[in-house]
C-alpha atoms as a PDB file:
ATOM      1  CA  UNK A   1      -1.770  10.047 -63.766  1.00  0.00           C
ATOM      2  CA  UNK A   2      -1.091   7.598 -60.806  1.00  0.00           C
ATOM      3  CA  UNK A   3      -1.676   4.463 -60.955  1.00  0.00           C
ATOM      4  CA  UNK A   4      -3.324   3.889 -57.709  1.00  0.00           C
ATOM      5  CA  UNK A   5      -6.115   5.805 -58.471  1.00  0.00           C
ATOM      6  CA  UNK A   6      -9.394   4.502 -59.964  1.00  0.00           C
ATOM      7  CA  UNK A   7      -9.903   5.847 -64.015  1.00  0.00           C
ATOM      8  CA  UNK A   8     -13.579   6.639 -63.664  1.00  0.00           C
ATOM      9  CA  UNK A   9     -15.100  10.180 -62.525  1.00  0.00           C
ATOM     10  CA  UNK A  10     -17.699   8.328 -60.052  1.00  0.00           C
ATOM     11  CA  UNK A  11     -15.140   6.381 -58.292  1.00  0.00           C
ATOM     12  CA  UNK A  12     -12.745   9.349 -58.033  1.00  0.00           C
ATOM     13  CA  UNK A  13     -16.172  11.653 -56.624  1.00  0.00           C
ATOM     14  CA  UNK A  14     -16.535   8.906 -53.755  1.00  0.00           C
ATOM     15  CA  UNK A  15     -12.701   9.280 -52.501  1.00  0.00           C
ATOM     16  CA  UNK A  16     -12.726  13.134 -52.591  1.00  0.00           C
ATOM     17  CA  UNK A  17     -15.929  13.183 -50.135  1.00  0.00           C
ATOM     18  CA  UNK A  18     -14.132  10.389 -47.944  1.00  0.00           C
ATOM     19  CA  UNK A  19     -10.781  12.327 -48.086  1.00  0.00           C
ATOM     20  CA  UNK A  20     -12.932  15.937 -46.934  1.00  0.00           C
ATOM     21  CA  UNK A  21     -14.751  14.008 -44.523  1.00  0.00           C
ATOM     22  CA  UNK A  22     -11.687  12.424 -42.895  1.00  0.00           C
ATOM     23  CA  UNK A  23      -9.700  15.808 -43.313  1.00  0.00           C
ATOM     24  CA  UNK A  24     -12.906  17.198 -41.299  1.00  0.00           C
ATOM     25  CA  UNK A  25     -12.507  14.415 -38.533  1.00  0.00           C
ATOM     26  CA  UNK A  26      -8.010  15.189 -38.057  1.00  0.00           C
ATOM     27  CA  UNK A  27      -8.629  18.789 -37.826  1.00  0.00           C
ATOM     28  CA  UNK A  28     -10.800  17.794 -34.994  1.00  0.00           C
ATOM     29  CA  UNK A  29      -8.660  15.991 -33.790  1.00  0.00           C
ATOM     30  CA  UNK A  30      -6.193  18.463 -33.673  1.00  0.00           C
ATOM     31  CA  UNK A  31      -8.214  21.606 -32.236  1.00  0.00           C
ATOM     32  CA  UNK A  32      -8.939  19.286 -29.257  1.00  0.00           C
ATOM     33  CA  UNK A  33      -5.612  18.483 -28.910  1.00  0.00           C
ATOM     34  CA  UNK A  34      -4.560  21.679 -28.635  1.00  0.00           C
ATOM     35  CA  UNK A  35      -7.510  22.584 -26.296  1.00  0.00           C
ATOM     36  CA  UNK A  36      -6.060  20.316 -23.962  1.00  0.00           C
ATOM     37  CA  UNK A  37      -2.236  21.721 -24.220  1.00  0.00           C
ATOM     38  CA  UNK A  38      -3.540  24.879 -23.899  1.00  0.00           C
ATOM     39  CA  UNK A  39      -5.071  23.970 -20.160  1.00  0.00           C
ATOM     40  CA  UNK A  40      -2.776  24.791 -17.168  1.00  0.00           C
ATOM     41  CA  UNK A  41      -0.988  20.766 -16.591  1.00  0.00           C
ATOM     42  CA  UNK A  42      -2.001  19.244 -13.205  1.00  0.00           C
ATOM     43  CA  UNK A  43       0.242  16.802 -11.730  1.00  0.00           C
ATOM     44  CA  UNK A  44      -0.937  12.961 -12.353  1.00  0.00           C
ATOM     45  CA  UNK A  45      -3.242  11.490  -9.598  1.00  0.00           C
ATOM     46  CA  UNK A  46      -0.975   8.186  -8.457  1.00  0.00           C
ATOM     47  CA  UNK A  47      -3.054   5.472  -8.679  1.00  0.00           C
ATOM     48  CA  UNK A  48      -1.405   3.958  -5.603  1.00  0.00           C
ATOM     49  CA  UNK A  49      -0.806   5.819  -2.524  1.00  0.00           C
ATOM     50  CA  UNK A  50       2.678   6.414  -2.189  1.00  0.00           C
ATOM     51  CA  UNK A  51       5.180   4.876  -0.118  1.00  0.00           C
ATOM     52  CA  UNK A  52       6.294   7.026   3.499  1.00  0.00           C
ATOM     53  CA  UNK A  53      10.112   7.836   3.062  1.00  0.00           C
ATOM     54  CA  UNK A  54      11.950   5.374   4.367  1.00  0.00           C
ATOM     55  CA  UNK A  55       9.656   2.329   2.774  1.00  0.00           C
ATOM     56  CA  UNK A  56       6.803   0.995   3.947  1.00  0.00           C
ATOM     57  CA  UNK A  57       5.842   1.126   7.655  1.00  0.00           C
ATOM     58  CA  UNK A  58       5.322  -1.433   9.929  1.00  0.00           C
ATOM     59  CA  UNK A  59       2.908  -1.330  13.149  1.00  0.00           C
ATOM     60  CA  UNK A  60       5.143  -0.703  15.919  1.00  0.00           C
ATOM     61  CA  UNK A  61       6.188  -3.720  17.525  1.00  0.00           C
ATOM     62  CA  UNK A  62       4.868  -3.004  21.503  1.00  0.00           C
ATOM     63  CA  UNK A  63       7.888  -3.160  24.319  1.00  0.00           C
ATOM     64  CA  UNK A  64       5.914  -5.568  26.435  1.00  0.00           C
ATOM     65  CA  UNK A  65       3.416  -8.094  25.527  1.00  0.00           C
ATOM     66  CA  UNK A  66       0.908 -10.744  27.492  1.00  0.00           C
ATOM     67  CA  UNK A  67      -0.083 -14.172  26.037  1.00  0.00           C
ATOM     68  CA  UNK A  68      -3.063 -14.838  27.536  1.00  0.00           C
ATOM     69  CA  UNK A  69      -4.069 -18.372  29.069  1.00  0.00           C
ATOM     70  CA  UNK A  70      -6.039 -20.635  27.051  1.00  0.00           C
ATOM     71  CA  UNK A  71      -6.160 -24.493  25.122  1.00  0.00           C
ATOM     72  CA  UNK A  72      -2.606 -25.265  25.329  1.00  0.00           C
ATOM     73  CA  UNK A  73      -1.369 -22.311  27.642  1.00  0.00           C
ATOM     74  CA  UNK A  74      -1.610 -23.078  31.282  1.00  0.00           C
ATOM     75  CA  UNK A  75      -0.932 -19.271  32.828  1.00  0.00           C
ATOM     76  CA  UNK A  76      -0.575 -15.498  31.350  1.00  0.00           C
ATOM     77  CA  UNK A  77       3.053 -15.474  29.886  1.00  0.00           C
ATOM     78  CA  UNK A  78       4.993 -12.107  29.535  1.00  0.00           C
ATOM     79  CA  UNK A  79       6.920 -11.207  26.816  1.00  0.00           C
ATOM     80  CA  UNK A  80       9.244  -8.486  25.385  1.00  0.00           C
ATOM     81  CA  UNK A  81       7.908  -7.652  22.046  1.00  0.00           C
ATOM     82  CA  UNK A  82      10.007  -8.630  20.094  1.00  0.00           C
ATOM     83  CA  UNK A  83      10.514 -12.238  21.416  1.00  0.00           C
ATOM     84  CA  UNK A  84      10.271 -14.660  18.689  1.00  0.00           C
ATOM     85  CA  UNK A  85       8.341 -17.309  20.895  1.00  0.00           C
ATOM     86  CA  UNK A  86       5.515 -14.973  21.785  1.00  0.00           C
ATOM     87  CA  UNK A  87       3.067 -16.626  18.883  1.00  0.00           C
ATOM     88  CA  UNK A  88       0.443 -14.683  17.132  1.00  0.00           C
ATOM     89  CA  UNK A  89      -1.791 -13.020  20.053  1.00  0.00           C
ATOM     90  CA  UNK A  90       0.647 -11.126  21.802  1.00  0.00           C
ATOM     91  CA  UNK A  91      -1.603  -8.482  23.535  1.00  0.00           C
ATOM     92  CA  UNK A  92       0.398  -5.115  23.580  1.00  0.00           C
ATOM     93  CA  UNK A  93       1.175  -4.032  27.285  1.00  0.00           C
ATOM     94  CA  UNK A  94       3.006  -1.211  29.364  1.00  0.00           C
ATOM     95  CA  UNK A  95       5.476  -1.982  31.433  1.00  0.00           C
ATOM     96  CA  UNK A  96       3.842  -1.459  34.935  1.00  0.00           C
ATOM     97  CA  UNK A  97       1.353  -4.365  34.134  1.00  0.00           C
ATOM     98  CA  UNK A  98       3.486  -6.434  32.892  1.00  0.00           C
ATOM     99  CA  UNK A  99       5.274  -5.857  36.199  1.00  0.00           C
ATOM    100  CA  UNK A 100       1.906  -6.240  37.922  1.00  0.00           C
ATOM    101  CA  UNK A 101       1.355  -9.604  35.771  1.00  0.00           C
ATOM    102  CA  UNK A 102       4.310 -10.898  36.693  1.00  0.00           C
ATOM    103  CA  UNK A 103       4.163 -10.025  40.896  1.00  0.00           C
ATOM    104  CA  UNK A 104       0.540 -11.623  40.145  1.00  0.00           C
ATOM    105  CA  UNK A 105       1.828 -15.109  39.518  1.00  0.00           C
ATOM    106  CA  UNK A 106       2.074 -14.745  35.299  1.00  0.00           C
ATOM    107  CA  UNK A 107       4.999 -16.897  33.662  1.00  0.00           C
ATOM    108  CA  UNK A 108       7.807 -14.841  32.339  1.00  0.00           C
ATOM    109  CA  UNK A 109       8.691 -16.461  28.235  1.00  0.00           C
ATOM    110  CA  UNK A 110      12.131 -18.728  29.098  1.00  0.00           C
ATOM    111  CA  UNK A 111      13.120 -17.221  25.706  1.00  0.00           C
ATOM    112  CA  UNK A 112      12.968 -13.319  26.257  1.00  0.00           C
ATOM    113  CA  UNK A 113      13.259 -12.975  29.881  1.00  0.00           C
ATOM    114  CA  UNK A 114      12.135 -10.358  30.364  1.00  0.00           C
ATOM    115  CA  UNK A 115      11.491 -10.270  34.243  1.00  0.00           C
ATOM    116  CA  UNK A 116      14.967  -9.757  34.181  1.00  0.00           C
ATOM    117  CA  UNK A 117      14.535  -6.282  32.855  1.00  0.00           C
ATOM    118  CA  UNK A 118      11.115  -5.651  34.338  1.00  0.00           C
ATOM    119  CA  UNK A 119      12.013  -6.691  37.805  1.00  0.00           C
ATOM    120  CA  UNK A 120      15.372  -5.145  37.976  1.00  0.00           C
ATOM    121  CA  UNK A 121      16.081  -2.725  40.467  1.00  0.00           C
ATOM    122  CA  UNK A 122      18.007   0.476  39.737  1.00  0.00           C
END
């Protein structure tokens, strides 16, 4: 006999109805299992929406850009849009207005220039 079994019948009775019971409970177990191999496989839902080729996108920086006058900003400045000085309210433009701004009396940015690309003639 083993050893790591208990010597009396009522003892021995209780393990055999816990070993059925958890047999019962693994074969479960194992007809869901296969329930759930047997169903066609659907590709994963990302949890994240994936990135656009190329990385992440940025909003598209505008070709032409006003600064508004306000506290601290005497006239309408023009910038290109890119210009590094053009601060944080850059108001996306065309390039006829800024044109327009500019012939008005607006301040071109003494960083970007740009009336010397908008008022260029060809």
């Amino acid at each position: 006999m083993d050893d790591d079994l208990p010597p009396d019948l009522e003892r021995l009775r209780t393990l055999e109805t816990w070993a059925v019971l958890y047999l019962q409970r693994v074969r479960q177990r194992i007809a869901a299992v296969e329930r759930q191999e047997a169903q066609p496989q659907r590709p994963p839902v990302p949890a994240v929406e994936p990135r656009p080729p190329g990385g992440a996108r940025r909003a598209r920086t505008p070709d032409w850009g006003l600064a508004e006058a306000g506290i601290g900003v005497p006239t309408t400045t023009v910038h290109r849009g890119d210009c590094w000085a053009r601060g944080k309210t850059l108001v996306p433009t065309t390039a006829e207005r800024a044109r327009a701004e500019l012939a008005d009396g607006a301040q071109a940015c003494e960083v970007c220039s740009p009336d010397r690309v908008l008022l260029r003639r060809s």
